[in-house]
Protein backbone atom coordinates (compact mmCIF):
# COMPACT_ATOMS: atom_id res chain seq x y z
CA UNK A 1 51.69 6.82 -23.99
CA UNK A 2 53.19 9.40 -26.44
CA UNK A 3 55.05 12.31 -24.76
CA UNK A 4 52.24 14.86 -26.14
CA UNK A 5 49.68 12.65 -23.95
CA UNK A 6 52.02 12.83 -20.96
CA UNK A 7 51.91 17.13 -20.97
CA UNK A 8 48.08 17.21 -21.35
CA UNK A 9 47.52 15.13 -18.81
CA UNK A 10 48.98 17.08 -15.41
CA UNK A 11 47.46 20.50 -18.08
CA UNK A 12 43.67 18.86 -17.50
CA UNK A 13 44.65 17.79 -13.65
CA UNK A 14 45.66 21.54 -13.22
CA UNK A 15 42.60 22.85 -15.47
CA UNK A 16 40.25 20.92 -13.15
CA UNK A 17 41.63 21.73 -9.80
CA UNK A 18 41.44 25.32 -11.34
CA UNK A 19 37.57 24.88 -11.91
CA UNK A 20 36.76 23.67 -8.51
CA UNK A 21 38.85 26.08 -7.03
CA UNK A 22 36.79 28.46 -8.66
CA UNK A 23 33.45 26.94 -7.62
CA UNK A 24 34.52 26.95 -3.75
CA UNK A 25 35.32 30.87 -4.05
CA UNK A 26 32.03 31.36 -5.91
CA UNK A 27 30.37 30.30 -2.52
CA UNK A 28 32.58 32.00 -0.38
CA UNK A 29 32.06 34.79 -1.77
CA UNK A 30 28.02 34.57 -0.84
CA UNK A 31 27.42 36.96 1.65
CA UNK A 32 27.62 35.09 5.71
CA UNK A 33 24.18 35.25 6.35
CA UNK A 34 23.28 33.61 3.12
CA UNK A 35 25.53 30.86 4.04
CA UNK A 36 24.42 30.44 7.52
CA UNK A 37 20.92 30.22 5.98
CA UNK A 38 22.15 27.13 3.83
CA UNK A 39 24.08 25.79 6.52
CA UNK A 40 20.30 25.41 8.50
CA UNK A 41 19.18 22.93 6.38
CA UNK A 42 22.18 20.10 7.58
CA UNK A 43 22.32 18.13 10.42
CA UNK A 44 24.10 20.03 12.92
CA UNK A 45 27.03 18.11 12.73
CA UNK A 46 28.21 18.38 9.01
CA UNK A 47 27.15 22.19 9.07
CA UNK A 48 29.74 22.28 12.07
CA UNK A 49 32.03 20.60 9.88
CA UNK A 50 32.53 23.15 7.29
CA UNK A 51 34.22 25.08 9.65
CA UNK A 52 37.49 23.21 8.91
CA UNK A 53 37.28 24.47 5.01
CA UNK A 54 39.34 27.77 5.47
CA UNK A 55 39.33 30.80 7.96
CA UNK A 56 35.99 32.19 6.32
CA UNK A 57 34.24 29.05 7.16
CA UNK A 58 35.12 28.16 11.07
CA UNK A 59 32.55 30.36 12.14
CA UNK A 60 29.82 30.63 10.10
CA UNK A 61 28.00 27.68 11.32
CA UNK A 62 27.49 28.92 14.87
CA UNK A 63 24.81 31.98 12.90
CA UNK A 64 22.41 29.36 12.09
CA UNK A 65 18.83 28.97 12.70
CA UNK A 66 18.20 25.49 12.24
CA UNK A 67 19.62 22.90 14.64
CA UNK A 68 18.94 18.67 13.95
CA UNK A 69 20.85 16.67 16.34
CA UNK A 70 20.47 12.99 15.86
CA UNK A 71 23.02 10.11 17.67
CA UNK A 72 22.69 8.19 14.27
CA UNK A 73 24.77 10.99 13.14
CA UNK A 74 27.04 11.83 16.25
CA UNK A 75 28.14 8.27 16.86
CA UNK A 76 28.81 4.95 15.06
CA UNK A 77 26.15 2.90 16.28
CA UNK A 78 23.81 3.89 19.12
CA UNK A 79 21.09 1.24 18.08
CA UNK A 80 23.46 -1.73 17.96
CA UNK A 81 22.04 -3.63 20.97
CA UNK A 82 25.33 -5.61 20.12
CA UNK A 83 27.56 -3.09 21.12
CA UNK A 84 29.25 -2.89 24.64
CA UNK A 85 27.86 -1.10 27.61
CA UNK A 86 31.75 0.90 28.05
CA UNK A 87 31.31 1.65 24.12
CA UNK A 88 27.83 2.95 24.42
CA UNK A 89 28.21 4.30 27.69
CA UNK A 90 30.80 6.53 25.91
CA UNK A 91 29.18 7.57 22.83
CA UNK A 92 26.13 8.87 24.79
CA UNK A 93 28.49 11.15 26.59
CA UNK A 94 30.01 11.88 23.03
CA UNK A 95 26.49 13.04 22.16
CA UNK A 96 25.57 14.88 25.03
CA UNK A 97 28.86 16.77 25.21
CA UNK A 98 28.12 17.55 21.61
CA UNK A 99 24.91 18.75 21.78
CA UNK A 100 25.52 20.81 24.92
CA UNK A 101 29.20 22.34 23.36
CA UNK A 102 26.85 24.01 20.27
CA UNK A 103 24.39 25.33 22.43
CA UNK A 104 27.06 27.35 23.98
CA UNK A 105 28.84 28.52 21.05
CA UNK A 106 26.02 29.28 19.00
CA UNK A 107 26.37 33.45 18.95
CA UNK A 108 22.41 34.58 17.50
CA UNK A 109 20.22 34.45 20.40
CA UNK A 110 16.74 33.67 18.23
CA UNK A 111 16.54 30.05 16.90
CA UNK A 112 13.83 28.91 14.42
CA UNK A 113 13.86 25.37 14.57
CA UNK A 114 15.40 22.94 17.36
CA UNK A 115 15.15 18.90 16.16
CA UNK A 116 16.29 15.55 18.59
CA UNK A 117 16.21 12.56 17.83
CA UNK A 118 17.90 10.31 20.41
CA UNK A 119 17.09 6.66 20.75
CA UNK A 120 19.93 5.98 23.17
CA UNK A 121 18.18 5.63 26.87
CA UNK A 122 18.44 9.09 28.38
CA UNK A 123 18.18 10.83 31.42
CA UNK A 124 15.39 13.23 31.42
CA UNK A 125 17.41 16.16 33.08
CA UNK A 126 19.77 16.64 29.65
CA UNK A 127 16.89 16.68 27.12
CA UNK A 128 14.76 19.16 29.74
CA UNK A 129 17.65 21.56 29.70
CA UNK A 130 18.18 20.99 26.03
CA UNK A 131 14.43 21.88 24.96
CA UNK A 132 14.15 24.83 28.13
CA UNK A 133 17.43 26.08 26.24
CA UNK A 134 15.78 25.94 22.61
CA UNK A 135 12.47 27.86 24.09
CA UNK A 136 14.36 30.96 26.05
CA UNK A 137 15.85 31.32 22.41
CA UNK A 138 11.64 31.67 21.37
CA UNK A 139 11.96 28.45 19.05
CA UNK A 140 9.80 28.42 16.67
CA UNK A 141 9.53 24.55 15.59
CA UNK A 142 10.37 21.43 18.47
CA UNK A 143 10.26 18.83 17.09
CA UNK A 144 11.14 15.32 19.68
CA UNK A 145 12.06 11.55 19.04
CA UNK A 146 13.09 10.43 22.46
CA UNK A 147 13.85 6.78 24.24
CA UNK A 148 11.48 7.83 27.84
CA UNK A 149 11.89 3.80 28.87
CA UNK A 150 13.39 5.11 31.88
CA UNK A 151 9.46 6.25 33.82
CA UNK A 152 5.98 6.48 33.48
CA UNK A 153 5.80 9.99 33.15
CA UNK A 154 7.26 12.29 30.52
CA UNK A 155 7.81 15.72 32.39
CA UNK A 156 8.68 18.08 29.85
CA UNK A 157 9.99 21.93 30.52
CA UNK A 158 7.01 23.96 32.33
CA UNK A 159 7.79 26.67 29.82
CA UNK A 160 7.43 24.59 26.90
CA UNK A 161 3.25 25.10 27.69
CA UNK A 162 3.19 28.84 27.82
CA UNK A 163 5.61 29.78 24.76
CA UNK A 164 4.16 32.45 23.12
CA UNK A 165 6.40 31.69 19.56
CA UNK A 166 6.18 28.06 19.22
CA UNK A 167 4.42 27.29 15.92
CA UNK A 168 5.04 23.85 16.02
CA UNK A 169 5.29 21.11 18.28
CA UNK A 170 6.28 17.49 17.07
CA UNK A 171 6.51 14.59 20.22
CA UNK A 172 7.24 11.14 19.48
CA UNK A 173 8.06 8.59 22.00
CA UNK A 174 9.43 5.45 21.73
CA UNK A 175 6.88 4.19 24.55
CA UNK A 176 3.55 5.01 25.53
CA UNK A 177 4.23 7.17 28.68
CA UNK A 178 2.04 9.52 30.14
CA UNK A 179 2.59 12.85 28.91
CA UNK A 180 2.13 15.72 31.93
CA UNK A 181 0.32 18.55 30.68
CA UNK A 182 -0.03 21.07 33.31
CA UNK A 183 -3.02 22.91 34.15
CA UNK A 184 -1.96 26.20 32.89
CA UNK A 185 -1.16 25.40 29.18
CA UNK A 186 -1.23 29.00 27.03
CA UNK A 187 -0.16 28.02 23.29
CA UNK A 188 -1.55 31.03 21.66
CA UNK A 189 1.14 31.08 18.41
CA UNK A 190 0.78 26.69 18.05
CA UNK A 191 -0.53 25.89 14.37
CA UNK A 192 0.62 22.60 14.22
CA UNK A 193 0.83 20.02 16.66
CA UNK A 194 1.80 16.21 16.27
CA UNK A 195 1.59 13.55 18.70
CA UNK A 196 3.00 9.91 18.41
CA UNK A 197 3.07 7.09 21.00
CA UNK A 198 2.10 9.57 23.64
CA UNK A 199 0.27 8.21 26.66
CA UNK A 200 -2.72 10.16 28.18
CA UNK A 201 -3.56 9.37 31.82
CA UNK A 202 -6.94 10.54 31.51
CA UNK A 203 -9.40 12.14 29.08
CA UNK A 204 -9.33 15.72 30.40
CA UNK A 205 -5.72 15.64 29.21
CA UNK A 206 -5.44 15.77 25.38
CA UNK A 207 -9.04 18.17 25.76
CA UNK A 208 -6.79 20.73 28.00
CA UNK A 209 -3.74 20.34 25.69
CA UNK A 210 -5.79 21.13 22.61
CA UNK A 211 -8.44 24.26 23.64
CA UNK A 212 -5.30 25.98 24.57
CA UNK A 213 -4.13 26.23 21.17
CA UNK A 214 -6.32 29.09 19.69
CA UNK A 215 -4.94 29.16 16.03
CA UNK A 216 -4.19 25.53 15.78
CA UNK A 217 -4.24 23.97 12.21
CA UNK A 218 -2.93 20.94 11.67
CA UNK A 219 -3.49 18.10 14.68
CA UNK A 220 -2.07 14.60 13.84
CA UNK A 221 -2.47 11.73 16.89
CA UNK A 222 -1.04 8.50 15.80
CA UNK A 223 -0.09 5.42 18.10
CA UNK A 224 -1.72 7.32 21.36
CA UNK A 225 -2.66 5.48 24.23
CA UNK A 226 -5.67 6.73 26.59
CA UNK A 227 -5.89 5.24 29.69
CA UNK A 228 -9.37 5.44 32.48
CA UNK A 229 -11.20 7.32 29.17
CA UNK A 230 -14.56 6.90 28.27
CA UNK A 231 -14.63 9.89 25.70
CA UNK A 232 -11.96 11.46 23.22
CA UNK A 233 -12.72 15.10 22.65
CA UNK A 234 -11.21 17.36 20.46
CA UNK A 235 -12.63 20.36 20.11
CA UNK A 236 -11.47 23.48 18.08
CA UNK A 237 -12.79 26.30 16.11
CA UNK A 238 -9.29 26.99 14.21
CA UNK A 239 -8.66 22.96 13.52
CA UNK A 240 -8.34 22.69 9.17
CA UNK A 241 -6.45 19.00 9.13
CA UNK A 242 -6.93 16.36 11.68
CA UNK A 243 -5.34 12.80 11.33
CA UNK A 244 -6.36 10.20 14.23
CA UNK A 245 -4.22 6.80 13.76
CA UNK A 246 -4.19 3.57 15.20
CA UNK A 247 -5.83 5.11 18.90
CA UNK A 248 -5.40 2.77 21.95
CA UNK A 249 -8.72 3.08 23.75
CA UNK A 250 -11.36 0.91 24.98
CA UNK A 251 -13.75 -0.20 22.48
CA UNK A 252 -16.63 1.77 23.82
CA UNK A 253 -15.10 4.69 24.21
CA UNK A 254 -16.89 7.76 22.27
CA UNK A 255 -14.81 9.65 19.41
CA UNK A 256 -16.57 13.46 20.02
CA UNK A 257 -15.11 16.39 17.25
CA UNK A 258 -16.34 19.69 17.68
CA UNK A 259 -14.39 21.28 14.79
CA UNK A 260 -16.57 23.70 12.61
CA UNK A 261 -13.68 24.34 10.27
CA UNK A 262 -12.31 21.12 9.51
CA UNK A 263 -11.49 20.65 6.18
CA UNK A 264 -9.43 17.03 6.32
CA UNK A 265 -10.09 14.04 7.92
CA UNK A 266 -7.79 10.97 8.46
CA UNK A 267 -9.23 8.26 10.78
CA UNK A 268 -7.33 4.98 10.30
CA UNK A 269 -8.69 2.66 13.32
CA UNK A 270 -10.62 -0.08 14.89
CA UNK A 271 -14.33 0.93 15.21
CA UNK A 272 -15.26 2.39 18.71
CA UNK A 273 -17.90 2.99 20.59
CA UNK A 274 -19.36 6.15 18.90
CA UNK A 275 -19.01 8.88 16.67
CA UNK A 276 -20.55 12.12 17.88
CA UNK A 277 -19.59 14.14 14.63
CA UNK A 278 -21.93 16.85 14.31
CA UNK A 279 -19.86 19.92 13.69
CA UNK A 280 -17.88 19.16 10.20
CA UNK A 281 -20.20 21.67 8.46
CA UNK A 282 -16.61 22.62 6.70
CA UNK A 283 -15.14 18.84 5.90
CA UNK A 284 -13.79 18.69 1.98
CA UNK A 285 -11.96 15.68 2.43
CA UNK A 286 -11.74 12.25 4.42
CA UNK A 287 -10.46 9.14 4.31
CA UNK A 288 -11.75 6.29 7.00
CA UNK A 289 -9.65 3.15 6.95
CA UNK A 290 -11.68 0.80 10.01
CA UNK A 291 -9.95 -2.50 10.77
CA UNK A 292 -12.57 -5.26 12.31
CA UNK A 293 -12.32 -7.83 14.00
CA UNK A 294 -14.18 -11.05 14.21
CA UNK A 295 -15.13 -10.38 17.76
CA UNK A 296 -16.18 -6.63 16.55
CA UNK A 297 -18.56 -8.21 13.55
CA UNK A 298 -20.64 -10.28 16.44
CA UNK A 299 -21.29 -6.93 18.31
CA UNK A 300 -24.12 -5.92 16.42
CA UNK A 301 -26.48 -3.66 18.55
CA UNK A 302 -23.09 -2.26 19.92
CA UNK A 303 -21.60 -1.21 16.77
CA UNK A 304 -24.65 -0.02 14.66
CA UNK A 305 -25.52 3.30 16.15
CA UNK A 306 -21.43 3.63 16.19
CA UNK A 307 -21.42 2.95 12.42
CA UNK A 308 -24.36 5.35 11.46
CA UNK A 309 -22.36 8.13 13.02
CA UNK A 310 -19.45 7.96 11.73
CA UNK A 311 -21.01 7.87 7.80
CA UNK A 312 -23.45 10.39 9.05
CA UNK A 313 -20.44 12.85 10.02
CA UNK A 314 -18.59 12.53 6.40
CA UNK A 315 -21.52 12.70 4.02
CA UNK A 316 -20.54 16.25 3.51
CA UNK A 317 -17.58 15.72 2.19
CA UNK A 318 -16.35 16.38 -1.72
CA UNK A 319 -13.55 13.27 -1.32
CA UNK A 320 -13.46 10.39 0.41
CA UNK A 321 -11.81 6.89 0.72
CA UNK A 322 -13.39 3.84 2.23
CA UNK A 323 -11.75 0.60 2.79
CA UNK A 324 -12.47 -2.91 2.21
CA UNK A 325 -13.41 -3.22 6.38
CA UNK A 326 -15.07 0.02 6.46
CA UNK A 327 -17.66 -0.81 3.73
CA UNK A 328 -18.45 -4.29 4.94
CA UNK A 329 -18.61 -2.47 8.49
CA UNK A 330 -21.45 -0.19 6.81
CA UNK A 331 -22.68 -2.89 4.66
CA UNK A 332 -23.36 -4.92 7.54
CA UNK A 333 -24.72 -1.92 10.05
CA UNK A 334 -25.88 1.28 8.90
CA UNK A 335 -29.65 0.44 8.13
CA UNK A 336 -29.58 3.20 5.13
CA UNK A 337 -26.82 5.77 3.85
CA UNK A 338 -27.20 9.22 4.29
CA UNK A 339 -27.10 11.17 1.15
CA UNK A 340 -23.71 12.44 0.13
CA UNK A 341 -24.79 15.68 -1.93
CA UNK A 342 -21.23 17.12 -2.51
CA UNK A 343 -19.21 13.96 -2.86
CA UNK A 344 -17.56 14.61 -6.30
CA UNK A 345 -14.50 11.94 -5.95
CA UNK A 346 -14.83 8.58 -4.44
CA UNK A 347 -11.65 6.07 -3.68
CA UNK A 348 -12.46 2.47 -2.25
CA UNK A 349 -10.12 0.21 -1.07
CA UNK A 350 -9.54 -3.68 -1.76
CA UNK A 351 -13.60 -4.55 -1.75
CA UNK A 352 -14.28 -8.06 -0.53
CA UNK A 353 -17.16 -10.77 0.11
CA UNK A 354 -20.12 -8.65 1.01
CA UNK A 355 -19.04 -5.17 0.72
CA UNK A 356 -19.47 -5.54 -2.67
CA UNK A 357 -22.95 -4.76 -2.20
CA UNK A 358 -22.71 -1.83 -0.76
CA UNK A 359 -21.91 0.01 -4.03
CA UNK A 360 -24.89 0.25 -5.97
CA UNK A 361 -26.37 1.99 -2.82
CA UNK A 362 -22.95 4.51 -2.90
CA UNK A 363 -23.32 5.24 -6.48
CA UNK A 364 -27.08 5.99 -5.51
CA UNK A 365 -26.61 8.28 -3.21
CA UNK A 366 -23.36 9.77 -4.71
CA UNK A 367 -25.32 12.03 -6.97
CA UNK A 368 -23.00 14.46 -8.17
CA UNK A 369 -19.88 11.55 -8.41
CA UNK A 370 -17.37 12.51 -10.69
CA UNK A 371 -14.44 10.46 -10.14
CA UNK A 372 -14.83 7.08 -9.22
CA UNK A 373 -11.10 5.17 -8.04
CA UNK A 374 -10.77 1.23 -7.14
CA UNK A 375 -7.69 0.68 -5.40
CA UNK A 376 -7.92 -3.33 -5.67
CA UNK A 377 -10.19 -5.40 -7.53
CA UNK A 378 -7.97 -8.88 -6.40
CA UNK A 379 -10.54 -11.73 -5.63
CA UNK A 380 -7.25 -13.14 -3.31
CA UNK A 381 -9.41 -14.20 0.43
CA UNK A 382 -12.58 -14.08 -1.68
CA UNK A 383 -14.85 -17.10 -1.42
CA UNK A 384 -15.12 -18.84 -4.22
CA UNK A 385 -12.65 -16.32 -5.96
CA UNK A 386 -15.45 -13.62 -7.30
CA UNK A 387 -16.13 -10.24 -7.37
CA UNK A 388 -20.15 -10.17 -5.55
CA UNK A 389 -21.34 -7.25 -8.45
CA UNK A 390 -24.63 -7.52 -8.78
CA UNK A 391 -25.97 -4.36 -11.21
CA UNK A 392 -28.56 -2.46 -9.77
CA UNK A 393 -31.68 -2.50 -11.10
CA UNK A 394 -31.75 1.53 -12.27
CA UNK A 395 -28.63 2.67 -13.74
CA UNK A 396 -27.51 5.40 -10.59
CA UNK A 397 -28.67 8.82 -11.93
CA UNK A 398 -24.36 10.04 -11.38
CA UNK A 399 -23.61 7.02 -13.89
CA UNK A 400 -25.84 8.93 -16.41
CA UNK A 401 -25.20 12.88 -15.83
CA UNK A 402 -21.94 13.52 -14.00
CA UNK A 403 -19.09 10.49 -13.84
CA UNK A 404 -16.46 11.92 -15.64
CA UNK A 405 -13.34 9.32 -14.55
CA UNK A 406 -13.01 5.96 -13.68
CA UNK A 407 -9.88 4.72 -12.72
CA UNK A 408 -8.39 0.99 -12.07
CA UNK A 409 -5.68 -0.32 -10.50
CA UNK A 410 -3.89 -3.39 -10.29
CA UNK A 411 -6.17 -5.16 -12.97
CA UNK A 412 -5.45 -8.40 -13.32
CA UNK A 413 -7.37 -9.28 -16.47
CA UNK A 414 -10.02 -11.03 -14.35
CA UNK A 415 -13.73 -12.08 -16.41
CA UNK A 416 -15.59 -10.48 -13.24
CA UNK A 417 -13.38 -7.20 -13.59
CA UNK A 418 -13.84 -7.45 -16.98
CA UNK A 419 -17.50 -7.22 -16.59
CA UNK A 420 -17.50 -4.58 -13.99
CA UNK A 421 -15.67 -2.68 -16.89
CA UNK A 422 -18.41 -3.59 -19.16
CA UNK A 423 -20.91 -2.01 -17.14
CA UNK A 424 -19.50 1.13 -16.26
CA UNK A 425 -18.55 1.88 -20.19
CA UNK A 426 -21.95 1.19 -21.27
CA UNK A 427 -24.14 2.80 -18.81
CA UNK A 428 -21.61 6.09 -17.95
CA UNK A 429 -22.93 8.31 -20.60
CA UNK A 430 -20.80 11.40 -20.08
CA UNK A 431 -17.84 9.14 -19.47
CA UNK A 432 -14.44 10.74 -20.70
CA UNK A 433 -11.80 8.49 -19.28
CA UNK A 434 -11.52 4.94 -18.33
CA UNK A 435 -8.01 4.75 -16.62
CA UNK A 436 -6.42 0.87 -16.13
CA UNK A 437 -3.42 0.20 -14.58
CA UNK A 438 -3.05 -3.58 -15.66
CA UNK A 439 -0.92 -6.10 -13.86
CA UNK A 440 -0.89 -7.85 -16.99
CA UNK A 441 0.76 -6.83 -20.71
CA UNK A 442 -0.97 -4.43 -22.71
CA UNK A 443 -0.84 -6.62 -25.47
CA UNK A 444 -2.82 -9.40 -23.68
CA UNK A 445 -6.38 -10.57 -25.07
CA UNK A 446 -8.42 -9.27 -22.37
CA UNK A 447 -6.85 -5.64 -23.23
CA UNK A 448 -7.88 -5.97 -26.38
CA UNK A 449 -10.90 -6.94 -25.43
CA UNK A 450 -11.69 -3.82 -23.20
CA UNK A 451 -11.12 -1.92 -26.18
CA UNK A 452 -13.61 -3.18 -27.99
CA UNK A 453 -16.45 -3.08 -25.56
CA UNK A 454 -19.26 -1.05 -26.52
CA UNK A 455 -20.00 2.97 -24.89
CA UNK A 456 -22.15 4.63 -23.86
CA UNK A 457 -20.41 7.81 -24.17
CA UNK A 458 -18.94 8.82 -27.51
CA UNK A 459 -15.67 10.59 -26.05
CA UNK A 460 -15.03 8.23 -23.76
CA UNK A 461 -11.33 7.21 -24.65
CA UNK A 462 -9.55 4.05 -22.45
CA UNK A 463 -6.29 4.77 -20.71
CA UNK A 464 -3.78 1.78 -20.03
CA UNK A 465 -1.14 3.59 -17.74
């Protein structure tokens, strides 16, 4: 290296640490309370850890709003089932002690949002003092993902039912234990409320829980289990998104909603034993994913009313999805669909065997259809390896005045999805988009070959995304 080399070099060093000092004053120099407010937004433990980065910085942490405290983060490895009992014995006391220490030195009384997430088996009397902590400092958002394999029944802070500034309330349990819900519950400020792998001892429970929450918006149940219940009810005036998930109940028990404002539905389950769905005068959206069983497709008189309920409650709707199970499950039990006047955007899942017939009878009754999405066309568990399209007889009246966009994905360059294609260019007269998300290169002959089949609609332009 020539000596000029040698002098730049330690020059750029210098001229870099220079720049970065730079950038470090530039956000010291933000006002505390602006910092504090960035500091909310890291785990707990590296916002803590700026406090080492100069005089400025050791306190500034204990102003924030947010706290996260997760073990992941606190200690090495509290889900190594490898580890030793001394070593994990210690790093749950490392946690503990940590979470306890910035309780105390927090110095704003008011905290927004207050997040656990501790896998490590714990006893009951730290996180209860931990969450009655977070609500005499009116929390705003709790949000809980907690190892309770120590009982059978989660007792949670009294308070924790009659806050009057909790917005949120997230629970997630790593078993299905019985939640305790007290018989005074006042949750007059809870919009949003999330429940997974909770365990409901009865059916009055969830019912109680719920019609305390006046202004609640956004319910989400997922992984639940209901024990001695005949009937889920959820009932609500306020209720805008509801998501029901994989439900553990006996088959016959009834699924009652009495939500007049509901404007999303998510039901992803095995079929029950009834759908009283009246009130979804408000519904814009659903999506129904049923999963059936053998033993469910031999109940026939059980499950028919159940199935005529459940499309009878979403024909309102603007967009919905079906999958593969829940069309065969209507294909095969509801006697005649209900007419779906606003349904403007319609999604179906991997279609197989006979639920292939139920979509003439969709498109007939799906009068206003603008969109039209499959997910899957894949003959893959098929018999004989065919999609079962059989054109209706009259071209459905959407077909010829209102589908706009047809969209499909994974094509394999199948002949059968190939003439599905067919059909829907030359019979979709205001057609502007055919959208086809091939498995296969562009370039291949049956590409080629879509592009050259005839239209019915003169602006209708095909899409290979």
């Amino acid at each position: 290296m020539d000596p000029i080399s040698k002098r730049q070099k330690p020059l750029e060093e210098s001229k870099k640490m220079e720049e970065s000092e730079e950038e470090e004053d530039r956000l010291s120099r933000l006002p505390s309370s602006i910092i504090g407010h960035i500091l909310s937004f890291l785990p707990t433990k590296q916002a803590m850890a700026t406090s080492v980065l100069s005089t400025k910085w050791k306190h500034l942490w204990k102003s924030i709003s947010n706290l996260d405290f997760d073990d992941w983060f606190v200690t090495k490895h509290p889900h190594n089932i490898s580890t030793t009992r001394s070593v994990r014995s210690f790093e749950k006391k490392l946690f503990i002690d940590f979470v306890y220490q910035v309780l105390l030195l927090r110095n704003v009384w008011d905290m927004n949002k207050f997040r656990l997430k501790y896998i490590n088996k714990s006893s009951a009397s730290h996180i209860n003092a931990w969450v009655a902590t977070a609500l005499s400092r009116k929390v705003r958002e709790l949000d809980l993902f907690i190892n309770n394999a120590d009982g059978n029944i989660l007792r949670l802070p009294g308070d924790l039912f009659i806050s009057t500034t909790l917005v949120l309330l997230s629970l997630r349990l790593t078993t299905r234990v019985s939640l305790n819900v007290p018989n005074l519950v006042s949750l007059n400020s809870l919009k949003i409320l999330h429940l997974h792998s909770v365990g409901f001892s009865d059916e009055d429970t969830l019912h109680r829980l719920i019609s305390s929450c006046h202004v609640l918006d956004d319910l989400s149940i997922q992984d639940c289990l209901w024990r001695n219940t005949g009937v889920v009810n959820i009932s609500s005036s306020s209720l805008k998104s509801l998501i029901m998930k994989t439900m553990f109940i006996d088959d016959k028990c009834k699924i009652v909603l009495n939500t007049p404002n509901l404007q999303h539905l998510v039901y992803h389950n095995l079929l029950k034993g009834g759908y009283l769905w009246d009130n979804l005068n408000s519904l814009v959206k659903a999506s129904i994913r049923l999963t059936l069983y053998s033993t469910a497709k031999a109940r026939d008189r059980v499950v028919k009313l159940a199935v005529s309920q459940l499309v009878e409650g979403v024909s309102g709707v603007q967009r919905l999805y079906l999958n593969g199970d829940s069309m065969e499950a209507v294909q095969l039990w509801c006697c005649s669909l209900p007419e779906f006047h606003n349904l403007t955007y319609l999604e179906l899942g991997h279609i197989k065997g006979v639920s292939w017939k139920l979509l003439p009878d969709l498109l007939g009754t799906s009068r206003q259809l603008q969109t039209l999405v499959f997910e899957d066309l894949s003959t893959v568990g098929d018999e004989n390896h065919q999609l079962h399209w059989y054109p209706p007889e009259k071209v459905p009246s959407c077909l010829l005045l209102h589908l706009k966009v047809i969209e499909i994905r994974k094509f394999r360059g199948e002949r059968d999805e190939l003439k599905l294609a067919k059909y829907f260019l030359k019979n979709a007269n205001v057609l502007k988009k055919l959208i086809i998300h091939p498995t296969v290169s562009k370039e291949s002959e049956v590409c080629k070959e879509l592009l050259m089949l005839p239209r019915g609609s003169k602006t209708c332009q095909v899409d290979f995304i």
